[in-house]
Protein backbone atom coordinates (compact mmCIF):
# COMPACT_ATOMS: atom_id res chain seq x y z
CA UNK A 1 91.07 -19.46 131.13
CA UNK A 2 93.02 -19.07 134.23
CA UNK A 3 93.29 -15.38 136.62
CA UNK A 4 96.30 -15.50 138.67
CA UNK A 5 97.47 -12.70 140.76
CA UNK A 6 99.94 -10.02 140.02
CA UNK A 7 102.29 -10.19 142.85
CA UNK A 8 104.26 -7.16 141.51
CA UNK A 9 101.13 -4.77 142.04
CA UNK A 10 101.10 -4.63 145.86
CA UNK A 11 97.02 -3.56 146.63
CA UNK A 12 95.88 -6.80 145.39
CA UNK A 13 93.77 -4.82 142.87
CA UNK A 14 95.11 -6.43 139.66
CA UNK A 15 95.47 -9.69 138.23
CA UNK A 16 97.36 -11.36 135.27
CA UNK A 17 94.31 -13.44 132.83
CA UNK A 18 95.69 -16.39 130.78
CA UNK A 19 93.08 -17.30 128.04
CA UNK A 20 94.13 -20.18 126.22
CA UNK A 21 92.57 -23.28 123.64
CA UNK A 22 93.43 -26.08 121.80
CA UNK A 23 92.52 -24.10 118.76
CA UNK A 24 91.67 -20.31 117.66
CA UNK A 25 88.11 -20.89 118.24
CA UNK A 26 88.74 -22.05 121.95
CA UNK A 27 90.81 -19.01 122.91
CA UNK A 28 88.02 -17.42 120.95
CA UNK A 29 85.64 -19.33 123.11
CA UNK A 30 87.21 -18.08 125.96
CA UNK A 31 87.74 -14.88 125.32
CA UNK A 32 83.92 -14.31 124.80
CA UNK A 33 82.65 -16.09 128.00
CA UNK A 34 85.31 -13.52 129.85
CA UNK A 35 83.88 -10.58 127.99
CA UNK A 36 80.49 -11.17 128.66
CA UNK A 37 78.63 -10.01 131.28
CA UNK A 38 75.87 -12.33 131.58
CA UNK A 39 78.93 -15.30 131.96
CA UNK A 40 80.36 -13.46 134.77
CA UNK A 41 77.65 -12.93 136.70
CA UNK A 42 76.53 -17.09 136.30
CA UNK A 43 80.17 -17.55 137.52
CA UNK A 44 80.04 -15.13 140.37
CA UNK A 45 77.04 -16.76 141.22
CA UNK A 46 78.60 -20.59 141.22
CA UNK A 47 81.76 -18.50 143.37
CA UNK A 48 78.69 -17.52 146.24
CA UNK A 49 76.78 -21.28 146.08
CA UNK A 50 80.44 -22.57 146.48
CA UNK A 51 81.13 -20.13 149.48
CA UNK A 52 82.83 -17.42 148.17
CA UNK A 53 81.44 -13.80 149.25
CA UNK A 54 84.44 -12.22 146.38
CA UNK A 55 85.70 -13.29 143.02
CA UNK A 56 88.99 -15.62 144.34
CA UNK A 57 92.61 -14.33 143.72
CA UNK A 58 92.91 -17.26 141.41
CA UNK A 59 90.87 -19.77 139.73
CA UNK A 60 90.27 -21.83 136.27
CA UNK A 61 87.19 -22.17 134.25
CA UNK A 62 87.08 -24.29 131.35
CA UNK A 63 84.12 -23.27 128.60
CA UNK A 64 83.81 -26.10 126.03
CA UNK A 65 83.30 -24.93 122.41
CA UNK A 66 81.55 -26.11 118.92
CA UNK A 67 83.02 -25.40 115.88
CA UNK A 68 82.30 -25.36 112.43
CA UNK A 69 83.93 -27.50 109.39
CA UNK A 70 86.16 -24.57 108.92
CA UNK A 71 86.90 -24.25 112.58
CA UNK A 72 85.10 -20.94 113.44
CA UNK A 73 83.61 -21.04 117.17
CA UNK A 74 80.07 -21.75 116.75
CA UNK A 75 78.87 -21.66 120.31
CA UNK A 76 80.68 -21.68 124.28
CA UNK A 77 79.29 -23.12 127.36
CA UNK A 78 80.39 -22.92 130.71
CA UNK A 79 81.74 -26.70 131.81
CA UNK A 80 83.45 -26.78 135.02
CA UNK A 81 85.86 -24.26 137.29
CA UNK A 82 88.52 -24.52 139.94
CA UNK A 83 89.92 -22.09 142.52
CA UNK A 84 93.07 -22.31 143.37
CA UNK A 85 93.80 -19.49 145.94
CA UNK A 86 90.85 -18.61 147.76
């Protein structure tokens, strides 16, 4: 998952989310951690213990997924994140 900004809205206020996976069940993946409000605040909290007092204009989060035989997303977890404008 990657939030970029939208350059064309000129307050700031809006940005452009890329969700994306090697297979349906890791956009799924993705789209559920980004949905879910217990995930966002874990990752606002990694944002403040990495010094960050706002969500950045732009970062990356990678969630790795499990899947079943049949390739439905089984379970998510966080794995790592990057910002790349602060």
């Amino acid at each position: 998952m990657t939030v970029l900004p939208n350059d064309a809205n000129s307050d700031g206020a809006h940005s452009i989310v890329v969700l994306s996976g090697l297979t349906s069940a890791g956009i799924h993946g993705a789209a559920t951690f980004f949905t879910s409000g217990n995930d966002l605040k874990n990752l606002a909290e990694r944002f403040r213990r990495d010094g960050f007092n706002r969500w950045p204009r732009s970062f990356q989060v990678v969630v790795r997924c499990r899947t079943s035989d049949d390739s439905q997303l089984l379970s998510y977890v966080y794995e790592t994140h990057e910002v790349l404008i602060k």
